[in-house]
Each structure stands twice: as structure tokens, then as C-alpha cells.
Protein backbone atom coordinates (compact mmCIF):
# COMPACT_ATOMS: atom_id res chain seq x y z
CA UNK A 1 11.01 -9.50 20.66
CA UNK A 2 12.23 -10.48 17.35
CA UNK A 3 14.94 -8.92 15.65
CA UNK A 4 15.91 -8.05 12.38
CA UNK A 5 18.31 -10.02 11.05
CA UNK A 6 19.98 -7.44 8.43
CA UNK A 7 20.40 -4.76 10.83
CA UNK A 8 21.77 -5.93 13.86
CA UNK A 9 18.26 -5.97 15.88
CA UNK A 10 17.40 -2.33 15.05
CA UNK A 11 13.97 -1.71 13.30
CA UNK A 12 14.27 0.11 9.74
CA UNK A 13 12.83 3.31 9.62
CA UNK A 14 10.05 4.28 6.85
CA UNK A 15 12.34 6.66 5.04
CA UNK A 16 14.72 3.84 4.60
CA UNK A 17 12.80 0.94 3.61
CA UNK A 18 10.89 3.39 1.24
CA UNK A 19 14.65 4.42 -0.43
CA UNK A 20 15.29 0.57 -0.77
CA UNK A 21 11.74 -0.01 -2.02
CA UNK A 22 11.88 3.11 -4.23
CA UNK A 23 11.00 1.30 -8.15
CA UNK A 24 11.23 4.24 -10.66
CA UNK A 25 9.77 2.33 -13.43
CA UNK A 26 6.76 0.58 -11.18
CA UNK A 27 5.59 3.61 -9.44
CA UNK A 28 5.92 6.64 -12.41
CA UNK A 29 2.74 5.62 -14.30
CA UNK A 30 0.91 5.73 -10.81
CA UNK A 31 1.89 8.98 -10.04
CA UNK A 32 1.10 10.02 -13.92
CA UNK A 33 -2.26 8.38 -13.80
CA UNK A 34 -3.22 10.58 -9.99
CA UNK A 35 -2.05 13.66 -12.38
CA UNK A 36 -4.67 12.83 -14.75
CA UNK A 37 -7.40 12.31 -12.86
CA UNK A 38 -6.88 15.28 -10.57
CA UNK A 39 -6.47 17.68 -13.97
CA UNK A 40 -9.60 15.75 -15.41
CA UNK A 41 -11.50 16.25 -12.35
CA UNK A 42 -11.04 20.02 -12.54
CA UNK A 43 -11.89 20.46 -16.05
CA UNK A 44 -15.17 18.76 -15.35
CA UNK A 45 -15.82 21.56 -12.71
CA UNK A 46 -14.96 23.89 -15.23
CA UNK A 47 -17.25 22.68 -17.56
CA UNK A 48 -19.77 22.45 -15.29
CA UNK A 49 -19.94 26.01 -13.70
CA UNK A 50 -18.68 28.86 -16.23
CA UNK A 51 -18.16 29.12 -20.20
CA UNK A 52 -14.97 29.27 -22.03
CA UNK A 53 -15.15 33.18 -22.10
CA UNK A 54 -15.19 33.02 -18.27
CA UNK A 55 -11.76 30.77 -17.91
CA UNK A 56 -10.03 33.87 -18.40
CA UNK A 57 -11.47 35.29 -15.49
CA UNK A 58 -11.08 32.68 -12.91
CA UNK A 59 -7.64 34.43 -11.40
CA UNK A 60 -9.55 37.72 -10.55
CA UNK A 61 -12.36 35.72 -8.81
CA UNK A 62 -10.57 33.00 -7.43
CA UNK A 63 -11.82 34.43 -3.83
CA UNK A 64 -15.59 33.98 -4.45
CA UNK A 65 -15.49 30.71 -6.74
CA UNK A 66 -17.71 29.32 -3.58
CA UNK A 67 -20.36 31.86 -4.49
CA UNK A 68 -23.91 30.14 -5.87
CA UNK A 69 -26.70 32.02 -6.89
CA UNK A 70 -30.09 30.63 -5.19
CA UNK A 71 -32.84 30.83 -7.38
CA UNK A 72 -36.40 29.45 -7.94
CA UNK A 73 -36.84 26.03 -9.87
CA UNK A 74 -39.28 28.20 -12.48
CA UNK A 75 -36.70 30.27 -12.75
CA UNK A 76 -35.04 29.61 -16.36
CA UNK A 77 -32.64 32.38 -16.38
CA UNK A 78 -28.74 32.30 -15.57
CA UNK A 79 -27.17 33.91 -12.94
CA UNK A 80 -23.79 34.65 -12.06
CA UNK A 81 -21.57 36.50 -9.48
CA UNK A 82 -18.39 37.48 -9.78
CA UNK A 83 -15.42 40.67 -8.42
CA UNK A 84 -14.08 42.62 -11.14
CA UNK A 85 -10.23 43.26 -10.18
CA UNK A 86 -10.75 46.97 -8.60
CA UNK A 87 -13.69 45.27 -6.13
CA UNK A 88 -16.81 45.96 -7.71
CA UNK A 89 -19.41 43.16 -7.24
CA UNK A 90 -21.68 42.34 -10.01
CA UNK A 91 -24.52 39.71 -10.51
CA UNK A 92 -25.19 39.37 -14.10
CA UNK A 93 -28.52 37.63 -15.31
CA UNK A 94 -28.82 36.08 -18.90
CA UNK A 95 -32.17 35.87 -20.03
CA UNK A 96 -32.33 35.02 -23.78
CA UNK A 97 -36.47 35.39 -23.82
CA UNK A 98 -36.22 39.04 -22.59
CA UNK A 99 -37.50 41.99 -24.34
CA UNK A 100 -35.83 44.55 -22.88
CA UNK A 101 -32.64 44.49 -20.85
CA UNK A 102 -31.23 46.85 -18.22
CA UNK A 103 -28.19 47.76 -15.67
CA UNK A 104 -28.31 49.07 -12.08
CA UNK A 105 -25.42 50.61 -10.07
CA UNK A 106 -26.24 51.34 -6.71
CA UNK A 107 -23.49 53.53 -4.36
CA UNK A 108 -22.95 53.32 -0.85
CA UNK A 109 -23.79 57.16 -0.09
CA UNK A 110 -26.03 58.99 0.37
CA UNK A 111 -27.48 62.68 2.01
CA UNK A 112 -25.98 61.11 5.12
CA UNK A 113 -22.64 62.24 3.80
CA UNK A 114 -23.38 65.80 2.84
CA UNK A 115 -21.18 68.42 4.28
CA UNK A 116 -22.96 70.32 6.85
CA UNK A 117 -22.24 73.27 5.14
CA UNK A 118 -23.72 71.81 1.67
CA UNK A 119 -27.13 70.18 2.24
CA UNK A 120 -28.16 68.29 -0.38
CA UNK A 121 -24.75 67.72 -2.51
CA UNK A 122 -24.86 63.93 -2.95
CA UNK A 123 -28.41 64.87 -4.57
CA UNK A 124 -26.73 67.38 -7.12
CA UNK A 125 -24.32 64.96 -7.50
CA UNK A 126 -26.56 62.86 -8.89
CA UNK A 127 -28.10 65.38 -11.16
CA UNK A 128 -24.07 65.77 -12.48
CA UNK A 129 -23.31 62.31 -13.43
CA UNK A 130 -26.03 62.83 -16.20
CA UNK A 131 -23.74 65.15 -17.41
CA UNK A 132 -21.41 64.25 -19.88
CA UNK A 133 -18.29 62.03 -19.38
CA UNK A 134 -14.28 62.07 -20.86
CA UNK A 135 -15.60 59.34 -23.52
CA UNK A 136 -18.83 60.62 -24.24
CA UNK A 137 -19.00 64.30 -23.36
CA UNK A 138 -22.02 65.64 -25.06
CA UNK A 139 -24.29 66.46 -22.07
CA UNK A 140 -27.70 65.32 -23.78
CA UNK A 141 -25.97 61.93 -25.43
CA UNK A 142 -26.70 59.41 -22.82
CA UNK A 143 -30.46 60.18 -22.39
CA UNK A 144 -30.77 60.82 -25.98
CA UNK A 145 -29.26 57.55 -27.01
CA UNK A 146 -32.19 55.80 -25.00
CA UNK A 147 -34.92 57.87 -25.80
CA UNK A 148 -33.87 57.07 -29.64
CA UNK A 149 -33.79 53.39 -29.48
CA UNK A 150 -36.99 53.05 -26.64
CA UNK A 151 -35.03 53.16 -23.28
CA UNK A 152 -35.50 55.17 -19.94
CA UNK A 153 -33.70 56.23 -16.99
CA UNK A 154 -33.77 56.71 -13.47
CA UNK A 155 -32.08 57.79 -10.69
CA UNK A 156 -32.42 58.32 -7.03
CA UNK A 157 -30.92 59.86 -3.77
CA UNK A 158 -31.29 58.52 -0.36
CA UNK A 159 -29.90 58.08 3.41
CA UNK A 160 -27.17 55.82 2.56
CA UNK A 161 -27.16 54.94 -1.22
CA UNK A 162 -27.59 56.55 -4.14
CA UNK A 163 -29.07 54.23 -7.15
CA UNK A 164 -28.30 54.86 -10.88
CA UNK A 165 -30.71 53.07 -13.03
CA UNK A 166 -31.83 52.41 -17.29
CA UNK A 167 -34.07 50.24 -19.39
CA UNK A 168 -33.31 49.73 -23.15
CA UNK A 169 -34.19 47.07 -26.09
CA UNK A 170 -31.79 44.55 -26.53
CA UNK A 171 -30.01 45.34 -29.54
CA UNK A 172 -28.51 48.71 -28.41
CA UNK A 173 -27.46 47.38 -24.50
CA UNK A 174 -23.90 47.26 -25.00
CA UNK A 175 -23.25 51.06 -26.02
CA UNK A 176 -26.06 52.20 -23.42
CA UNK A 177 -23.74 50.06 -20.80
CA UNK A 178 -20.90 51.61 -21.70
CA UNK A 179 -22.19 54.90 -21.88
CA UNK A 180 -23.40 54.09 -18.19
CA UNK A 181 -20.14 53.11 -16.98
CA UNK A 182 -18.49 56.40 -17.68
CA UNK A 183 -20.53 57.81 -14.59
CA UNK A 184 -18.47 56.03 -12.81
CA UNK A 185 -15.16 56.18 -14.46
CA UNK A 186 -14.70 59.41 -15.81
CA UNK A 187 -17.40 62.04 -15.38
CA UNK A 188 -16.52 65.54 -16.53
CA UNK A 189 -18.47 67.52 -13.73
CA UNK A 190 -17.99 70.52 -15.71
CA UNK A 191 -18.49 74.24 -14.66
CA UNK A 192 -20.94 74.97 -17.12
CA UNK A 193 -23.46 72.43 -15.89
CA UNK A 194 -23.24 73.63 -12.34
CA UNK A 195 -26.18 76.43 -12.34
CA UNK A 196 -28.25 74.57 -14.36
CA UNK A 197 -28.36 71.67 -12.40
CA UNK A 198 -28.45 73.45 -9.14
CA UNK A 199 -32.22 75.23 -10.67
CA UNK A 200 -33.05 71.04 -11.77
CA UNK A 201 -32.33 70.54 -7.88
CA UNK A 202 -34.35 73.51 -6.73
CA UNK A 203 -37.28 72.82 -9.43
CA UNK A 204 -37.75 69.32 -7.25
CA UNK A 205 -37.46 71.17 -4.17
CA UNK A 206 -40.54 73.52 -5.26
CA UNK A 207 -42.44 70.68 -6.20
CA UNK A 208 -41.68 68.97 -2.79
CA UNK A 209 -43.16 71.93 -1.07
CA UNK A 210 -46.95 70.88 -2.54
CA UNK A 211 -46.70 67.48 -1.45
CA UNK A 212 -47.99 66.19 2.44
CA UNK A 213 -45.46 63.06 2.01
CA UNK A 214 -42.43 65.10 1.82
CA UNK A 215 -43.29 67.61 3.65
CA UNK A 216 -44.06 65.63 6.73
CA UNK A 217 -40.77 63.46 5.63
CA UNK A 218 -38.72 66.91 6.64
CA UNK A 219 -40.81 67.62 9.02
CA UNK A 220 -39.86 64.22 11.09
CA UNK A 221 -35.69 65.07 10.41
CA UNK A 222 -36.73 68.54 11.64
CA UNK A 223 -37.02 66.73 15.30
CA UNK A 224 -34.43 64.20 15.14
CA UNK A 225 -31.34 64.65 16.97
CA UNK A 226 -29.40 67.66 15.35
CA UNK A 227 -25.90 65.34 15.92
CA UNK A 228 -27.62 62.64 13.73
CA UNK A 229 -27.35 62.75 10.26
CA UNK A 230 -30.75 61.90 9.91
CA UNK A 231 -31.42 65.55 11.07
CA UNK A 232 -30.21 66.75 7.69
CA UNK A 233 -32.16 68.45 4.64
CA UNK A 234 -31.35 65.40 2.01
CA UNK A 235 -32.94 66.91 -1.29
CA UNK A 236 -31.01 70.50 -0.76
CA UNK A 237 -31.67 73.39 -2.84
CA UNK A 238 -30.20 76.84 -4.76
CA UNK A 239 -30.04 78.37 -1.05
CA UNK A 240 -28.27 75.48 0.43
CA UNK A 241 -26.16 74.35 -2.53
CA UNK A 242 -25.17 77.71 -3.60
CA UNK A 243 -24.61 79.61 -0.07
CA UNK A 244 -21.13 80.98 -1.13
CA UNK A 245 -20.47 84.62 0.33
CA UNK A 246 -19.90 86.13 -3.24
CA UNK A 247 -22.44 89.18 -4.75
CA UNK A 248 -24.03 88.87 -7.44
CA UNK A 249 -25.60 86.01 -9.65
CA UNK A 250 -26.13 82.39 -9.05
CA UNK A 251 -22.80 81.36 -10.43
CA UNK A 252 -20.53 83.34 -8.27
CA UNK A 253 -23.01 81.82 -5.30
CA UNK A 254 -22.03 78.76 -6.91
CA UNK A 255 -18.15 79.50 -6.60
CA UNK A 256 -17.11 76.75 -3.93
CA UNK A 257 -20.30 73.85 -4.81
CA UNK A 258 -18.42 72.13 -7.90
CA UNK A 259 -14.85 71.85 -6.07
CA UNK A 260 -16.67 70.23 -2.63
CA UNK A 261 -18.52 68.24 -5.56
CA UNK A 262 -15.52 66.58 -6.96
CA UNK A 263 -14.19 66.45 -3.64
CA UNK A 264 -17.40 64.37 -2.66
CA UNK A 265 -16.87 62.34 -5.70
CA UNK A 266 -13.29 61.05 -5.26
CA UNK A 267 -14.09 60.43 -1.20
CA UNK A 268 -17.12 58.09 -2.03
CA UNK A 269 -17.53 56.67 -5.06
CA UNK A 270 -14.91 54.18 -5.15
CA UNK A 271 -15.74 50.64 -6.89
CA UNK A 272 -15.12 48.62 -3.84
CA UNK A 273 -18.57 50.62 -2.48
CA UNK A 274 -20.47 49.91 -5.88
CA UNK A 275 -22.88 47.24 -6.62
CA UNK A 276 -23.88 46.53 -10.01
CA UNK A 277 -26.50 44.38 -11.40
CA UNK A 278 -27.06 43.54 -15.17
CA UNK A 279 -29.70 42.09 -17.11
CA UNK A 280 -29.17 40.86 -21.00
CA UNK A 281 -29.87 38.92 -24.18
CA UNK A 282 -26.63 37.50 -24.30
CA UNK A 283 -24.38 34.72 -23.07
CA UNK A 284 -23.45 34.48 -19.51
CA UNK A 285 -19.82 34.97 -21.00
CA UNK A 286 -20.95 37.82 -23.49
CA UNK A 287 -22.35 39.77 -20.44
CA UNK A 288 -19.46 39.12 -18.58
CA UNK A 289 -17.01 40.37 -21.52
CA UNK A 290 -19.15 43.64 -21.27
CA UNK A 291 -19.02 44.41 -17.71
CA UNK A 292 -15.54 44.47 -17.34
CA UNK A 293 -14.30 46.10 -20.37
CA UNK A 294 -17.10 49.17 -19.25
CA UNK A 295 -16.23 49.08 -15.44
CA UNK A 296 -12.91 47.76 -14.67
CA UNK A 297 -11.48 51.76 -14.97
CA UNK A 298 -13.74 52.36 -11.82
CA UNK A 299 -11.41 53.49 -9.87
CA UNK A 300 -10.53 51.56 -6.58
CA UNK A 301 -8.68 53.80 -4.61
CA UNK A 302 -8.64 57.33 -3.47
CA UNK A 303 -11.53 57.43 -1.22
CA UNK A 304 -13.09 55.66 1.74
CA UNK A 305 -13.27 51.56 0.62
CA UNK A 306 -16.75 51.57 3.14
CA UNK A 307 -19.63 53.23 4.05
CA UNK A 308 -19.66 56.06 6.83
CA UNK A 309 -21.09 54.90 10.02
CA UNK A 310 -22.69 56.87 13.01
CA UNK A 311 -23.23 56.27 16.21
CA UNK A 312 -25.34 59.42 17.67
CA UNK A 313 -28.55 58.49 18.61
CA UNK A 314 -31.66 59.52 16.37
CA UNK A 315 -33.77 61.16 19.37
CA UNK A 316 -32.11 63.53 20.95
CA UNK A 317 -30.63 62.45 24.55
CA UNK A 318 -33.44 62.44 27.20
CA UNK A 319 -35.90 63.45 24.51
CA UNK A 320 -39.72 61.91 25.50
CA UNK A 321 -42.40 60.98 23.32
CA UNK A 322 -43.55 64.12 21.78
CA UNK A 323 -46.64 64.99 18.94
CA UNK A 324 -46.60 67.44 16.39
CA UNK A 325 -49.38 68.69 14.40
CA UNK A 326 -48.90 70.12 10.67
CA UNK A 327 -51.64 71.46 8.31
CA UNK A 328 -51.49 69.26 5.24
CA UNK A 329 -52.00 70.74 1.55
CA UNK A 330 -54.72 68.31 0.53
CA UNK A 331 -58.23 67.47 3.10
CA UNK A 332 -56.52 64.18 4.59
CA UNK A 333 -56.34 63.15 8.49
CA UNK A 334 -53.54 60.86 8.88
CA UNK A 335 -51.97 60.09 12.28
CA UNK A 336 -48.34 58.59 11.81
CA UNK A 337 -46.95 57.24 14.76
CA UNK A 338 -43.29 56.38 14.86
CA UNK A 339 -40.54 54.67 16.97
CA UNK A 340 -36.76 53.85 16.86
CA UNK A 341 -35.72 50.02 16.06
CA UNK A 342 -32.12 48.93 16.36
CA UNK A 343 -30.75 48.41 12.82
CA UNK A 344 -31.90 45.46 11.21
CA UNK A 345 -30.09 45.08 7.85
CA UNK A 346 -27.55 42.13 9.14
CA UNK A 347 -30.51 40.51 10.10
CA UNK A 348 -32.91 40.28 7.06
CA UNK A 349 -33.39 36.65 7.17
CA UNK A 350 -35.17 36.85 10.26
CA UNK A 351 -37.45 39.34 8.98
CA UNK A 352 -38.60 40.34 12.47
CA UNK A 353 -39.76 43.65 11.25
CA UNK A 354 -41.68 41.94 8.70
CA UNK A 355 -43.92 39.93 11.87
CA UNK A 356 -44.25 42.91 13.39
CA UNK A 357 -45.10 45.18 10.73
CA UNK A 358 -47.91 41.84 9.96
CA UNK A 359 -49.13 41.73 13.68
CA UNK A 360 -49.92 45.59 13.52
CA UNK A 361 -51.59 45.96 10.61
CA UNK A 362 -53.57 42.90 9.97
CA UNK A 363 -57.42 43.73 9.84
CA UNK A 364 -58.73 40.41 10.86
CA UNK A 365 -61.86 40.15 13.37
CA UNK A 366 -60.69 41.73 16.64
CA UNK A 367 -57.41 43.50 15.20
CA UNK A 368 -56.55 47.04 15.91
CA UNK A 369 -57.67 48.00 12.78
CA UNK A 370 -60.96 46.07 12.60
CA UNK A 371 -62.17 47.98 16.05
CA UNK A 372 -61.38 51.18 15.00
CA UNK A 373 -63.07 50.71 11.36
CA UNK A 374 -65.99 49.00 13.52
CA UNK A 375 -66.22 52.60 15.53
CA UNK A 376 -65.67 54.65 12.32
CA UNK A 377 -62.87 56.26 13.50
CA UNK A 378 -60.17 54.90 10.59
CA UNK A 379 -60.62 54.47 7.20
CA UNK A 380 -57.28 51.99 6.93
CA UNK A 381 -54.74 51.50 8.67
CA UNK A 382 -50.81 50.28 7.58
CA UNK A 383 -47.78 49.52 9.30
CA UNK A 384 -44.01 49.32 7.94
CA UNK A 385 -40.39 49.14 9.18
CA UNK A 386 -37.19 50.36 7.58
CA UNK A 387 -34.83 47.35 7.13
CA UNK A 388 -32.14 48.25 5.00
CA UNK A 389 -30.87 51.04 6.93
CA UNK A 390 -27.35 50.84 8.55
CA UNK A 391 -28.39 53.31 11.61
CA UNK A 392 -30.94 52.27 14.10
């Protein structure tokens, strides 16, 4: 083996020669010219993906930078996804051709929820929001403000969501969005609303009670398994929402509904359970700007950060196939037949129900429904699956 000759035949370590080799003045513009390409490197990310209105942003979001937004090569609008600091996910679509623009917040609750002793609160609840917030409280000034300047809105209850919605020309978005927001910031849920809200709940009921759909809707979580929320009366009315113990008029009846209300409120309707969508004229960074100084006062904590599950079956235990037989309000013969699928929402790019739901009710030569129409007995025939459901 050779040896060294400075060192006595030991071999110099790498720390040591790299001490001796260590050239200030040789190896400081390297290391300066590395810093400048890594920091010019970035910046042409930057410039790439967001605006200069977004840079401000990029701490809150840091955690879903990796998020892309797949869309159609038609497709000439901008999308963009991004965390506002309390948790609430938006995707915000810039679309400088549109005519009219719009917002949707949909919440993770639904009639599931509902005490058992208040059917149909998250319903009412929904009736409330309309109703007036700390910054706006005039109860008429959010649906007058679009009916004035050609907008709409919409709302709606179900199983596990409930989804606000509104429509409006572009010039007047950004105080209808912010008007909006205070639903879910700061809504006053005030005492004098409660009775007349809880007749606008029991006006729907009455309707519901002339119409075959949601009759035999109720009819079907009449025979579901009473431990399963499923079982429950969703749409509620003055009997159910007003069932207080106390004599006398609807508003003593109504004593206990608007504390379990803002009870309700503060359990579920936290922002990390929201989901907002938006849809404008403006910049990608505009939009952005707009969203969070509306709906970063949602509040974050307080309440349950996810969704309820359940885990009772939806037929009863040991239950068999059964049919029931209802007499429908119009002259229609419909037979419905119905079965229990595991939940498939996790799964929705497999779109299994989606093949089946195909296979069932296709009508080509020697299909189900092409003998039966053959032998007169059907005049169509459809088939569907629930996928979005979180309970099987």
C-alpha cells in the first residue's frame, strides 16, 4: 500500500483535506450563483401558477400547493383551489365571458342530525339562516338585494348536507357574497322569526302531503330500521318542531325550538365541514380577495370538525323482503323496488353503481324492459343508485 508521505502513512480524512482545501474567495461566487438559481427557479413557479394578489396567500395554503384542478381542453375558464386559514375549502372559477355569476356553500349536515325529540330542525334551520345576520340584519335584505338587481336563491335540506345556493348579474356579486357569508358567520336566529318560519316549514309539509313522490319517500323511512337515522321525518313540521309542553299559542309551543336551534348551529356548522364554490367576472386574485375577507370569520371551532357517522343497519335486524302497497293521489301504477348497497361515495371513480344502474335499465332488444313493453305490461322503466351517501 502506499503511504502518505505528510502524515506519517495515515490517510487524510474528508473533513480535513476539505479545511486545507477550503478557498473563500474561489468558492463564494459558486455558492452565490446556486442561491440565484434556486430563488429564480421559484419565482418562475410563482409566476407560473398564481397572480400577485395570491403571493400573499401562499403561507395559509402551503399544505395543498400540490392541488391541480383537472379540467377539459374546451374549457377556457380558470380554476383554483385553495384552504382559507379556519379550514374551509373553496374552488373558485373565473370566467370573464359569464353573464351571471353565483356562490354555493354546501354543509356537512343534514336531517340525519336532528334531535330525536325535534324532527326536522336542520330543515328550520335552514329556513333561519335567511333571516337576518349581525352585519346585515334586516330580515327581507338578502333576498331583496337579488330580486332588485336580477338574482335568485335556493336552498335545500337533505340526509347529510344541507346546500345554500344564489345566482346574480355580475356587477352586484361582491355585496350579494358578502351578504351570503354572514349565514355562516354571524346569523342572528332571532326570536321573532321563530313562529313564522316554523308555519314556512309546515306550509311545505302541507304541500308534501299532495304529492305521490314524497309521500312514498316517508313512506320508505317509515320501514327502515327505527335505530337508523334514515328512519327519521327529515322535512319536520309545527307538531314536531314546536312539541314543547307549554298551553297556549304557537310561541310558547315554540319555547325550547330556537335554544336546541342555536345549539344545532354551533355543534355543526363549523368551516372545517363547509365547502364553498364560487363563480365570477373577475380575476382569479379578485375572487380570491373576496372569499376570504367574506368567510374567513367562519368560525372553526366549537363544534364537531366532521360529519356524524352511523353504523346501525338500514333494515331492521332479521327483517325479510317485504311489499307495501299505498294509494297514490294521482291515477299512476308505479312499482319501486329497492335494495341496500354498501356506501359508495369513496368509490366514485369506479362508478359501479353507474354499470349497474345501465345494465338494469337499458331497453335494448331482449332487455328487461323491452319484454315487458313487448307484453304491455310497462310503460318505462328506470333504474338509479344513491352514490353520495356516507351510510350504506
Amino acid at each position: 500500500m502506499r503511504q502518505s508521505p505528510k502524515n506519517g502513512g495515515r490517510s487524510m480524512s474528508f473533513g480535513a483535506w476539505l479545511a486545507t482545501a477550503w478557498r473563500p474567495h474561489l468558492l463564494r461566487p459558486f455558492v452565490l450563483l446556486m442561491c440565484m438559481f434556486a430563488v429564480a427557479t421559484m419565482m418562475v413557479a410563482l409566476f407560473n401558477n398564481m397572480d400577485w394578489k395570491s403571493f400573499k396567500h401562499l403561507a395559509f395554503d402551503s399544505g395543498y400547493s400540490h392541488v391541480k384542478v383537472i379540467k377539459s381542453e374546451s374549457d377556457t375558464r380558470d380554476y383554483r383551489f385553495f384552504v382559507l386559514p379556519n379550514g374551509l375549502q373553496v374552488l373558485a372559477v373565473s370566467d370573464p365571458t359569464a353573464d351571471r355569476v353565483a356562490a354555493s356553500m354546501d354543509v356537512s349536515v343534514g336531517h340525519f342530525s336532528d334531535p330525536a325529540e325535534l324532527p326536522g330542525l336542520a330543515h328550520f334551520l335552514e329556513h333561519m339562516l335567511f333571516m337576518g345576520s349581525k352585519k346585515y340584519p334586516d330580515e327581507n335584505q338578502y333576498s331583496a338585494f337579488l330580486a332588485q338587481h336580477g338574482g335568485s336563491s335556493n336552498a335545500y335540506t337533505a340526509a347529510e348536507n344541507t346546500n345554500y345556493q344564489f345566482e346574480i348579474t355580475p356587477e352586484f356579486f361582491r355585496p350579494a357574497l358578502d351578504t351570503f357569508a354572514q349565514f355562516f358567520v354571524a346569523p342572528l336566529l332571532r326570536d321573532s322569526s321563530t313562529v313564522r318560519e316554523v308555519k314556512a316549514v309546515e306550509n311545505e309539509h302541507i304541500k308534501n302531503l299532495q304529492s305521490d313522490g314524497w309521500r312514498m319517500q316517508q313512506l320508505k323511512k317509515s320501514v327502515c330500521n327505527p335505530a337508523h337515522p334514515n328512519h327519521k321525518f327529515g322535512t319536520g313540521n309545527q307538531q314536531t318542531l314546536c312539541n314543547s309542553t307549554h298551553a297556549g299559542n304557537v310561541a310558547n309551543r315554540c319555547r325550547g325550538t330556537l335554544a336546541a336551534l342555536r345549539k344545532f348551529y354551533k355543534r355543526h356548522y363549523v368551516a372545517s365541514r363547509m365547502r364553498l364554490v364560487v363563480i365570477a367576472k373577475e380575476s382569479m386574485g379578485e375572487i380570491e380577495d373576496m372569499v376570504r375577507e367574506s368567510f374567513s370569520a367562519v368560525p372553526a371551532d366549537g363544534g364537531l370538525k366532521e360529519p356524524e357517522q352511523w353504523s346501525a343497519p338500514v333494515r331492521p335486524v332479521g327483517a325479510r323482503a317485504r311489499m307495501v302497497r299505498f294509494v297514490p293521489i294521482t291515477d299512476q301504477r308505479l312499482l319501486t323496488i329497492s335494495w341496500q348497497l354498501p356506501p359508495m361515495y369513496l368509490e366514485f371513480r369506479q362508478k359501479a353503481a353507474s354499470y349497474l344502474s345501465h345494465l338494469v335499465g337499458h331497453e335494448s332488444k331482449g332487455s328487461a324492459a323491452a319484454v315487458l313493453k313487448e307484453r304491455g305490461l310497462i310503460e318505462s322503466l328506470s333504474s338509479g343508485a344513491e352514490t353520495e351517501a356516507r351510510w350504506g
